[in-house]
PDB file of N, CA and C in Angstrom:
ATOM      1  N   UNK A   1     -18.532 -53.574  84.430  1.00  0.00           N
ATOM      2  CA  UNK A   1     -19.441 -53.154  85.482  1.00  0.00           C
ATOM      3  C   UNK A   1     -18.778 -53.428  86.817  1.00  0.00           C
ATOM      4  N   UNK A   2     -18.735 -52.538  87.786  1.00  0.00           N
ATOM      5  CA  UNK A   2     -18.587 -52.293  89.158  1.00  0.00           C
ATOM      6  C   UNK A   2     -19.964 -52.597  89.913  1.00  0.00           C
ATOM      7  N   UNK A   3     -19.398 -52.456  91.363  1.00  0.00           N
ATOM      8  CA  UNK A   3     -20.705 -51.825  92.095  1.00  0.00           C
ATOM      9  C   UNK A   3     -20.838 -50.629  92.105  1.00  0.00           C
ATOM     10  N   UNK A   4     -19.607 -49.857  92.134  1.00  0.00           N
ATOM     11  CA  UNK A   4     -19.368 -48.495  91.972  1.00  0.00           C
ATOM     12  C   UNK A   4     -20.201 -47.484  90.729  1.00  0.00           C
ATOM     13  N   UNK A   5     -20.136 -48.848  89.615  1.00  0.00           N
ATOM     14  CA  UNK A   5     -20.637 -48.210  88.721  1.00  0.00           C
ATOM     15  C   UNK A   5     -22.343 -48.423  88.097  1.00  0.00           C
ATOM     16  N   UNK A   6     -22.573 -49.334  89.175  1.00  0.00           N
ATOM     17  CA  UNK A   6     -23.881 -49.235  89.550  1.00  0.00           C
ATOM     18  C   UNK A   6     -24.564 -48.370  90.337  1.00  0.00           C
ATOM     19  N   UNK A   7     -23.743 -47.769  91.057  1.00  0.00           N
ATOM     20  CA  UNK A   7     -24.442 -46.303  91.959  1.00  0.00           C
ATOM     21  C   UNK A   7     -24.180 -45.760  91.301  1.00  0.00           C
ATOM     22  N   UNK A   8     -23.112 -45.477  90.108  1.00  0.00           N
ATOM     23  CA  UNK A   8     -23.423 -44.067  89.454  1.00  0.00           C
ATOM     24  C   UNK A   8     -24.371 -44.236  88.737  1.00  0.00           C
ATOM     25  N   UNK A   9     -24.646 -45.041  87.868  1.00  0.00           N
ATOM     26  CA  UNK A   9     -25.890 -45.170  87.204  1.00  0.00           C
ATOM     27  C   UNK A   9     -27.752 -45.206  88.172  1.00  0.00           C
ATOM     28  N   UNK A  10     -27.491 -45.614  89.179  1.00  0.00           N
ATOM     29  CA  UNK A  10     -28.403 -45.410  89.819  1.00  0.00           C
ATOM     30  C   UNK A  10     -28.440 -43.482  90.416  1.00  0.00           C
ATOM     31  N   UNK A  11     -27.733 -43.032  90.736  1.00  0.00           N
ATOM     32  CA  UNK A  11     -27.350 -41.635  91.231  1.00  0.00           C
ATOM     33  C   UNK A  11     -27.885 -40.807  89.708  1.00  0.00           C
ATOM     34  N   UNK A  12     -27.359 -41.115  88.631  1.00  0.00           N
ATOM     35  CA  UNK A  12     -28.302 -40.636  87.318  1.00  0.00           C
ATOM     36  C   UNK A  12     -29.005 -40.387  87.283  1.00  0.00           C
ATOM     37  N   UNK A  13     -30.053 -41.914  87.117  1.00  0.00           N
ATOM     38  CA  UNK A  13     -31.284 -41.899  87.318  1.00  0.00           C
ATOM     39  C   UNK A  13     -32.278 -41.072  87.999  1.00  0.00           C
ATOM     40  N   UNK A  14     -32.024 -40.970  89.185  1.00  0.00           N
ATOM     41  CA  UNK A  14     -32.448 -40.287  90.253  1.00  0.00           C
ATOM     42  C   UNK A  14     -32.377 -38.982  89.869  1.00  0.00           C
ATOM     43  N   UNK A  15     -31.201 -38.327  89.581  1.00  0.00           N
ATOM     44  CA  UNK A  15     -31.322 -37.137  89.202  1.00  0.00           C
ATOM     45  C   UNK A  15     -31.925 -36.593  87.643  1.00  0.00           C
ATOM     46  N   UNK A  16     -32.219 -37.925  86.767  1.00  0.00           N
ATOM     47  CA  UNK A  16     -32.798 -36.953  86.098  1.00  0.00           C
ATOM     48  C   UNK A  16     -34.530 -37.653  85.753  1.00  0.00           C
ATOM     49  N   UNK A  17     -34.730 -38.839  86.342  1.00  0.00           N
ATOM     50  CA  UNK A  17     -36.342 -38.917  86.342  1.00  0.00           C
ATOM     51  C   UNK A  17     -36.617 -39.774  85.127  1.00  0.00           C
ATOM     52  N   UNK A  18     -36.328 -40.480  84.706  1.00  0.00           N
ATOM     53  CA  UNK A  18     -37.077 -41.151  83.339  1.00  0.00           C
ATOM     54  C   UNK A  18     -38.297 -41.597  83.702  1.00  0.00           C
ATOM     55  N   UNK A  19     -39.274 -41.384  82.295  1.00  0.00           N
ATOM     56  CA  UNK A  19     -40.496 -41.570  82.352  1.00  0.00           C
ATOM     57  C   UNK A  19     -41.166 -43.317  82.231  1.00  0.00           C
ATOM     58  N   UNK A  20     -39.448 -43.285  81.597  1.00  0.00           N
ATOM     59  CA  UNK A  20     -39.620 -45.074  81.557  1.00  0.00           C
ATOM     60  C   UNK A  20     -38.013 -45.299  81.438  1.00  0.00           C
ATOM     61  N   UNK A  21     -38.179 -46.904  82.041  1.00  0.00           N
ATOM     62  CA  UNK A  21     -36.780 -47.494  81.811  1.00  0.00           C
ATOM     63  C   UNK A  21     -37.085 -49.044  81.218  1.00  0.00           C
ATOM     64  N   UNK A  22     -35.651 -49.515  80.727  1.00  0.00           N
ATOM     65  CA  UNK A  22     -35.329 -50.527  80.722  1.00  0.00           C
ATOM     66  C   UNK A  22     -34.277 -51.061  80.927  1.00  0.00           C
ATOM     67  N   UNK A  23     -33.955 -51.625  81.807  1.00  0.00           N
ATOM     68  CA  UNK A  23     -32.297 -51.870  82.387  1.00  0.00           C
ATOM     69  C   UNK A  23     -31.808 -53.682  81.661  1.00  0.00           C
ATOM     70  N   UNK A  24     -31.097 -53.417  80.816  1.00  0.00           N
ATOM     71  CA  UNK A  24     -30.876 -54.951  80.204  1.00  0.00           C
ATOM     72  C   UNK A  24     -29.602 -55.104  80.427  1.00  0.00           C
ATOM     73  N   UNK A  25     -29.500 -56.711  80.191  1.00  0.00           N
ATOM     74  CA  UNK A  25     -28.104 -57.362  80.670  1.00  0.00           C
ATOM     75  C   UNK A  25     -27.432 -57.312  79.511  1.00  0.00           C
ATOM     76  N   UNK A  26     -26.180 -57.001  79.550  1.00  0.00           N
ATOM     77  CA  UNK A  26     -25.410 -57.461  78.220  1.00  0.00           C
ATOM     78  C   UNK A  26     -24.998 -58.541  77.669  1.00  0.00           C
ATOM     79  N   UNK A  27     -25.183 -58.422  76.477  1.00  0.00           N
ATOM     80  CA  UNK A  27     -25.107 -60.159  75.848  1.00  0.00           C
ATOM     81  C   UNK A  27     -24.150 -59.595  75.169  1.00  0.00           C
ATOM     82  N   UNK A  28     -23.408 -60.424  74.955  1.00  0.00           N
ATOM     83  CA  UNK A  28     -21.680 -60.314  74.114  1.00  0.00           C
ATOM     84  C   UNK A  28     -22.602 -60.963  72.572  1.00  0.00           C
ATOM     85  N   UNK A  29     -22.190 -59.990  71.950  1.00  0.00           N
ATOM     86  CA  UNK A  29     -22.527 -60.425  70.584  1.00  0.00           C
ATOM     87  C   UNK A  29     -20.981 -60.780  69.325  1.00  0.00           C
ATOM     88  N   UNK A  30     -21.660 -62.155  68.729  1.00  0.00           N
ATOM     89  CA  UNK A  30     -20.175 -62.419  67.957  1.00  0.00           C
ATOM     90  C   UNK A  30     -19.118 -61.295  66.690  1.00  0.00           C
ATOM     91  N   UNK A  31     -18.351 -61.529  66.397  1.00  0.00           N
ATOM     92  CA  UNK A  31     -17.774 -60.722  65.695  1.00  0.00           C
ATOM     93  C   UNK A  31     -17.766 -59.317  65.919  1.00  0.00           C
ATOM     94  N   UNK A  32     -17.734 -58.895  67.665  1.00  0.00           N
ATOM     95  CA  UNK A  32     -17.625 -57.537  67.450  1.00  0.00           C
ATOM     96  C   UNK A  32     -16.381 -57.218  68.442  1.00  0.00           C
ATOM     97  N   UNK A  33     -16.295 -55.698  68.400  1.00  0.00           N
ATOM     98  CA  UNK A  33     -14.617 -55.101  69.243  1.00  0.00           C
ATOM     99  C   UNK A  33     -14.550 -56.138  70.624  1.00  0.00           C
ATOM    100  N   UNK A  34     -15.595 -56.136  71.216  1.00  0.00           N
ATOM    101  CA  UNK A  34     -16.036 -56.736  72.610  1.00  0.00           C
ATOM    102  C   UNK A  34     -16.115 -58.169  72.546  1.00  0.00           C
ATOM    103  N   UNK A  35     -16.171 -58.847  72.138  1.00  0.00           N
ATOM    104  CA  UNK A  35     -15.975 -60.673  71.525  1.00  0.00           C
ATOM    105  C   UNK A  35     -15.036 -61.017  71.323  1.00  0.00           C
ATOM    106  N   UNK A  36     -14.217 -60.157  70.136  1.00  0.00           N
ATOM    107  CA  UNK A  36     -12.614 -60.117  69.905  1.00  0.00           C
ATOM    108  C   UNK A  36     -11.776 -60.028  70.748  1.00  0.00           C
ATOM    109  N   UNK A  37     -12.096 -59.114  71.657  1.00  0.00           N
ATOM    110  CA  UNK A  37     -10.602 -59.021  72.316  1.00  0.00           C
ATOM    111  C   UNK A  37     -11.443 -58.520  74.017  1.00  0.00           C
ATOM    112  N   UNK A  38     -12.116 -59.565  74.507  1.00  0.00           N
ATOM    113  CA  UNK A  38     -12.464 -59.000  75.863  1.00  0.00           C
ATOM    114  C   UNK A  38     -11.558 -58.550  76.626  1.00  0.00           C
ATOM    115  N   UNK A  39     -10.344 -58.532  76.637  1.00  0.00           N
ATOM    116  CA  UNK A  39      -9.606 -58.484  77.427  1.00  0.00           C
ATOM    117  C   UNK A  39      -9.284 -56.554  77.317  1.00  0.00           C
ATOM    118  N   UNK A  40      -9.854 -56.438  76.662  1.00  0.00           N
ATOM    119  CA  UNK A  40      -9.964 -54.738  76.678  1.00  0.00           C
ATOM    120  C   UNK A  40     -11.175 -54.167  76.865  1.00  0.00           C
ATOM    121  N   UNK A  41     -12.075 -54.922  77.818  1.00  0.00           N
ATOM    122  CA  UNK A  41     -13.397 -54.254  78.342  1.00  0.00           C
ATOM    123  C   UNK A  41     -13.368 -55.089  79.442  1.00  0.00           C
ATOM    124  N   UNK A  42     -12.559 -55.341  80.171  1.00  0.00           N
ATOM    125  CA  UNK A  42     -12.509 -56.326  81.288  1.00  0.00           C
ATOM    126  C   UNK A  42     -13.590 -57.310  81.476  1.00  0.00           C
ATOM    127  N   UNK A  43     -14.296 -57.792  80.421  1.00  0.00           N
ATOM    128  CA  UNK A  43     -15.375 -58.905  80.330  1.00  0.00           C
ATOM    129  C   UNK A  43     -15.306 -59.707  79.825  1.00  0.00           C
ATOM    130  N   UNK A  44     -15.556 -61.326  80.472  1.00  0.00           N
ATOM    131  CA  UNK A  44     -15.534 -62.405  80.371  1.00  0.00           C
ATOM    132  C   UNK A  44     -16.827 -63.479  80.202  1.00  0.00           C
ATOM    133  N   UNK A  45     -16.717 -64.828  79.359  1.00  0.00           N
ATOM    134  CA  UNK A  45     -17.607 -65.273  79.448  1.00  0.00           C
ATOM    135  C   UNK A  45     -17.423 -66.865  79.626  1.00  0.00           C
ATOM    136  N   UNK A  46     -18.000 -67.809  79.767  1.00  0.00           N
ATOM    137  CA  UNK A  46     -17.998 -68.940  79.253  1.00  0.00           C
ATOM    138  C   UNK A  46     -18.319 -70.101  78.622  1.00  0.00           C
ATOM    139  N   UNK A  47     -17.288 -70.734  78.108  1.00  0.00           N
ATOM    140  CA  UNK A  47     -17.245 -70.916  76.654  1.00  0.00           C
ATOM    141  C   UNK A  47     -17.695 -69.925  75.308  1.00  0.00           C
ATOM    142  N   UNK A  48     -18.462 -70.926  74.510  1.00  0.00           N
ATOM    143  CA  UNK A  48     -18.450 -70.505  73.250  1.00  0.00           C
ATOM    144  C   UNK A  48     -19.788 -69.405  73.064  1.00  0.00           C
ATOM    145  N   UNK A  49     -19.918 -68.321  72.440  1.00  0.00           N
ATOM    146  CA  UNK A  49     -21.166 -67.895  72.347  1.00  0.00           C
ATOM    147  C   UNK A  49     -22.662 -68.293  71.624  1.00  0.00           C
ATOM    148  N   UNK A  50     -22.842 -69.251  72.128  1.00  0.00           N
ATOM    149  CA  UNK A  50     -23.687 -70.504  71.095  1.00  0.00           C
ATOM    150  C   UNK A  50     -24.778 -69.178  70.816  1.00  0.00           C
ATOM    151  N   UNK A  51     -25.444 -69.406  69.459  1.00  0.00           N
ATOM    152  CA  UNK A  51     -26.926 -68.751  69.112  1.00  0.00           C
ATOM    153  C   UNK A  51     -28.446 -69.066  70.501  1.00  0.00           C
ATOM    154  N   UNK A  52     -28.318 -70.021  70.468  1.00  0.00           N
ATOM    155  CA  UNK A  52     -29.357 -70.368  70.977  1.00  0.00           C
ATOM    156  C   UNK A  52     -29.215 -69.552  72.818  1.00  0.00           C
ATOM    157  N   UNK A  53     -28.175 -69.251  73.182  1.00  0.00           N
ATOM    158  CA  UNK A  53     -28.034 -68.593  74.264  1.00  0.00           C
ATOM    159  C   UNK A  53     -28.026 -66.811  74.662  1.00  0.00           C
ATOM    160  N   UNK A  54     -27.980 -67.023  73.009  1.00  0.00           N
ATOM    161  CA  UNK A  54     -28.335 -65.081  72.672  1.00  0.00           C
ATOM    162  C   UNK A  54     -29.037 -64.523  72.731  1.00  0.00           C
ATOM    163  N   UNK A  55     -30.039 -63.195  73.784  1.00  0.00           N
ATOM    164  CA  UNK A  55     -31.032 -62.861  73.724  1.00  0.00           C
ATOM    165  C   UNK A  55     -31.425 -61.659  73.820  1.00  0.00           C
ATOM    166  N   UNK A  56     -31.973 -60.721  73.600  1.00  0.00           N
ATOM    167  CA  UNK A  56     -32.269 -59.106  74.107  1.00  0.00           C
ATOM    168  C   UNK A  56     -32.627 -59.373  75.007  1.00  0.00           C
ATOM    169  N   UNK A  57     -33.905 -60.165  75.680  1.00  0.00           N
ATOM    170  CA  UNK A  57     -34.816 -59.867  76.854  1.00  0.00           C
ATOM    171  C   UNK A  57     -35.066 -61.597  77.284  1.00  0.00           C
ATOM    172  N   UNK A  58     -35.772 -61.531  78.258  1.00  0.00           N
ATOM    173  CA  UNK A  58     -36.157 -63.011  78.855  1.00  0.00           C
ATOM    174  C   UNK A  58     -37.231 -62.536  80.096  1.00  0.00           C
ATOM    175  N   UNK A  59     -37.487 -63.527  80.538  1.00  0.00           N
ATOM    176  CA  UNK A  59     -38.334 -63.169  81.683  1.00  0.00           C
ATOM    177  C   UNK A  59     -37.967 -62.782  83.161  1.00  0.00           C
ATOM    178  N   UNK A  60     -38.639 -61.743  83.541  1.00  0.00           N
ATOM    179  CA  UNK A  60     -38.090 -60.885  84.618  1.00  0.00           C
ATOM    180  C   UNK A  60     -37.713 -62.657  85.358  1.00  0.00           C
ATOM    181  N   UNK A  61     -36.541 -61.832  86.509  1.00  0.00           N
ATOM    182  CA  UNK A  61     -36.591 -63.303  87.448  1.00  0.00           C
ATOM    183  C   UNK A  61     -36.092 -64.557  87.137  1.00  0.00           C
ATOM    184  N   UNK A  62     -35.702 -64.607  85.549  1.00  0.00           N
ATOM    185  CA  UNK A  62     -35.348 -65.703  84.845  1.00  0.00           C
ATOM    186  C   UNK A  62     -33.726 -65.361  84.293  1.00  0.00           C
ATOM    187  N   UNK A  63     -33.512 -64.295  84.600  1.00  0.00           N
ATOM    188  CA  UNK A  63     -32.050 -63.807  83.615  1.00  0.00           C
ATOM    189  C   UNK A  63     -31.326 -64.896  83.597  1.00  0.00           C
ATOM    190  N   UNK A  64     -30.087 -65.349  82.840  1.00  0.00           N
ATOM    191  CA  UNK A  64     -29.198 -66.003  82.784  1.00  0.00           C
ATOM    192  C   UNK A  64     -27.916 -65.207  82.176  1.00  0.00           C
ATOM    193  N   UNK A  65     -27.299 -64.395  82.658  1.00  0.00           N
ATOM    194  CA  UNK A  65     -26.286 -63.769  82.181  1.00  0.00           C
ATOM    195  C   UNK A  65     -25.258 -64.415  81.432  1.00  0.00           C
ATOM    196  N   UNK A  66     -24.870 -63.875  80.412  1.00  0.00           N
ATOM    197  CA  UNK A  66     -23.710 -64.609  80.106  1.00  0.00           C
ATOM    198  C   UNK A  66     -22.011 -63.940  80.548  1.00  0.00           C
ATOM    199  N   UNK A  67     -22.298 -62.828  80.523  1.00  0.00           N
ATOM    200  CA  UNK A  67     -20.649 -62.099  80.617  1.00  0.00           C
ATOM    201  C   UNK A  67     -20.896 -62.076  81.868  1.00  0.00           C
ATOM    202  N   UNK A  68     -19.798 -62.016  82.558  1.00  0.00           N
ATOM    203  CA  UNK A  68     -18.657 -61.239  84.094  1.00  0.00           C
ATOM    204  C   UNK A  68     -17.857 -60.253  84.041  1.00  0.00           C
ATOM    205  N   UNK A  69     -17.511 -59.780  84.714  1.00  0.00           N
ATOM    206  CA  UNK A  69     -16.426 -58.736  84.897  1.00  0.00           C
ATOM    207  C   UNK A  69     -15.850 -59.154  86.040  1.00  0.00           C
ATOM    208  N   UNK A  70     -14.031 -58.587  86.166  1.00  0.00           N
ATOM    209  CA  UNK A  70     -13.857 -58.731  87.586  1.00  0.00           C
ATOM    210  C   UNK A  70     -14.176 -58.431  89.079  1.00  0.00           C
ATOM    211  N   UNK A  71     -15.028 -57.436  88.634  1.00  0.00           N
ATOM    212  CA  UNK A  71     -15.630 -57.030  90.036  1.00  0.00           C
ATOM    213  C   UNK A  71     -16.747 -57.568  90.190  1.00  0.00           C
ATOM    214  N   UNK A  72     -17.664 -58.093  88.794  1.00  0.00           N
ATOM    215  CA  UNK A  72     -19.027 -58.753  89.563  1.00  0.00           C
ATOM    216  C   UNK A  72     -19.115 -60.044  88.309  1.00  0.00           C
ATOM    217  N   UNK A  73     -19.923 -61.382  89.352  1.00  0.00           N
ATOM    218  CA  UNK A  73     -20.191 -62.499  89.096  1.00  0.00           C
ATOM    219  C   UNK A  73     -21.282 -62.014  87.928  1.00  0.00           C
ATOM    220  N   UNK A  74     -21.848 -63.316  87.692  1.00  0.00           N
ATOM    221  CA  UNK A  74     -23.123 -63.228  86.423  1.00  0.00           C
ATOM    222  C   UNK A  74     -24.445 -63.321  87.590  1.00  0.00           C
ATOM    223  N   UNK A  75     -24.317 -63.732  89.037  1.00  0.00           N
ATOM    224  CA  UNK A  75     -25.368 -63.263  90.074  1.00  0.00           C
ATOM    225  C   UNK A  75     -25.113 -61.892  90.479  1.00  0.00           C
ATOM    226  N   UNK A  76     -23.732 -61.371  90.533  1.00  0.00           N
ATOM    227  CA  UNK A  76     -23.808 -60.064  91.353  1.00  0.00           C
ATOM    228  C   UNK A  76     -24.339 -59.022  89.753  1.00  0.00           C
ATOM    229  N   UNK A  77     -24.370 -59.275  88.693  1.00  0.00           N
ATOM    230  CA  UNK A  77     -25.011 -58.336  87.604  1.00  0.00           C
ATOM    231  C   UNK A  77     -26.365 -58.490  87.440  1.00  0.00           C
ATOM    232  N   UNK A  78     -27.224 -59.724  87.641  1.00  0.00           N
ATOM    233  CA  UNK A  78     -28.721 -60.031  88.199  1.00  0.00           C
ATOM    234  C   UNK A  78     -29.086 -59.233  88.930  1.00  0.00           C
ATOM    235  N   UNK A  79     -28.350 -59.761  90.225  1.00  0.00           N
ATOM    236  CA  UNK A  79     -29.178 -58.681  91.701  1.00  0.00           C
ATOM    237  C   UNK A  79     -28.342 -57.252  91.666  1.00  0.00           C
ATOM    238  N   UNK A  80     -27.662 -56.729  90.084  1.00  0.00           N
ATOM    239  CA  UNK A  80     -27.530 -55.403  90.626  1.00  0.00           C
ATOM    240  C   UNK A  80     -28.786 -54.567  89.402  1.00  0.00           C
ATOM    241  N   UNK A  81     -29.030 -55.642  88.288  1.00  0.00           N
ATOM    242  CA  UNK A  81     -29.865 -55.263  87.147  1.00  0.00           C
ATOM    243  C   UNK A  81     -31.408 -55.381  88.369  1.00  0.00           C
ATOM    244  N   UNK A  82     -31.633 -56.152  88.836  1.00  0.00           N
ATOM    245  CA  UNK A  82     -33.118 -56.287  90.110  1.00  0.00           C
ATOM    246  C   UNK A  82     -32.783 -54.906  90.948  1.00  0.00           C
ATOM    247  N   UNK A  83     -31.788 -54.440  91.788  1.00  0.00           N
ATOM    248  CA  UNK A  83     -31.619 -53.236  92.614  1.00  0.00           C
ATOM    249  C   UNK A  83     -31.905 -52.099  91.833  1.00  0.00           C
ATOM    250  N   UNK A  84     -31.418 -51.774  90.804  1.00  0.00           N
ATOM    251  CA  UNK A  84     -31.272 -50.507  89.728  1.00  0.00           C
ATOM    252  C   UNK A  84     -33.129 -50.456  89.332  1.00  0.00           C
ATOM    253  N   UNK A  85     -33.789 -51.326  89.218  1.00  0.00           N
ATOM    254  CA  UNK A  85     -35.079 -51.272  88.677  1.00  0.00           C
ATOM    255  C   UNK A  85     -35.947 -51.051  90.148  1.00  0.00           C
ATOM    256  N   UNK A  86     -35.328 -51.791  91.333  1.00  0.00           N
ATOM    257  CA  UNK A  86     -36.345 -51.553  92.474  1.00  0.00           C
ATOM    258  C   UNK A  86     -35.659 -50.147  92.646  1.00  0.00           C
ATOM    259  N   UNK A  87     -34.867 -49.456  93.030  1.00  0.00           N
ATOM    260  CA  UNK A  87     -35.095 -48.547  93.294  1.00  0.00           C
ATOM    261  C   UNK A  87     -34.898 -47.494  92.518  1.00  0.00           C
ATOM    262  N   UNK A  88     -35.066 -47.365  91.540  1.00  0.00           N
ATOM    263  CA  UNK A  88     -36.334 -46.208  90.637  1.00  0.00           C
ATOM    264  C   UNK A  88     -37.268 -46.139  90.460  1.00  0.00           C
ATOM    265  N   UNK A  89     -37.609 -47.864  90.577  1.00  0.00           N
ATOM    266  CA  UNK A  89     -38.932 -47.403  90.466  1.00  0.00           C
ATOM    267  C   UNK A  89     -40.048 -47.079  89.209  1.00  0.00           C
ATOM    268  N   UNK A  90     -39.749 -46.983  87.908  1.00  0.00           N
ATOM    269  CA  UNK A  90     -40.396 -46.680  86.839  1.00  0.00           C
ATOM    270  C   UNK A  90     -40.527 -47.691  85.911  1.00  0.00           C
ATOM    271  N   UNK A  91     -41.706 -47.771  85.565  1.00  0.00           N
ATOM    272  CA  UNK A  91     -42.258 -48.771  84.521  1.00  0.00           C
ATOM    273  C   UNK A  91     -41.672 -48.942  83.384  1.00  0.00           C
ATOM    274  N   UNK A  92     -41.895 -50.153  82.795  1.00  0.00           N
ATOM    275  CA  UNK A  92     -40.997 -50.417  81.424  1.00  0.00           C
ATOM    276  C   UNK A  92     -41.457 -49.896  80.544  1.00  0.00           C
TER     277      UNK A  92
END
């Protein structure tokens, strides 16, 4: 994830209207292409991927990200997952 590639995904949106959204954070899940070898999805995490830190959803306002990328922190993917939902605008 970019910021860049947060306006395109926001620029999407916009153009095509969903009746509903849900914008979720990515959780690195174990044993897969993306766990194995982050270093070929430019995403990072830290430490170990404990269970108990694994989640689909949590409470708005509460995120705790686990992955980074080089262009954005685990706050700059929060306040870009909070921007993408304020401005569309559409219910979950």
């Amino acid at each position: 994830e970019t910021p860049e590639t947060v306006e395109e995904t926001v620029d999407f949106l916009r153009r095509f209207h969903p009746d509903r959204l849900d914008v979720c954070i990515y959780m690195p899940m174990p044993r897969t292409p993306i766990t194995d070898h982050p270093e070929n999805y430019d995403i990072s995490w830290n430490g170990m991927l404990r269970p108990e830190r694994l989640w689909y959803k949590t409470i708005p306002g509460q995120y705790q990200p686990i992955a980074r990328t080089s262009a954005m922190s685990q706050e700059d993917i929060v306040a870009a997952r909070d921007y993408i939902v304020r401005e569309i605008g559409v219910p979950y």
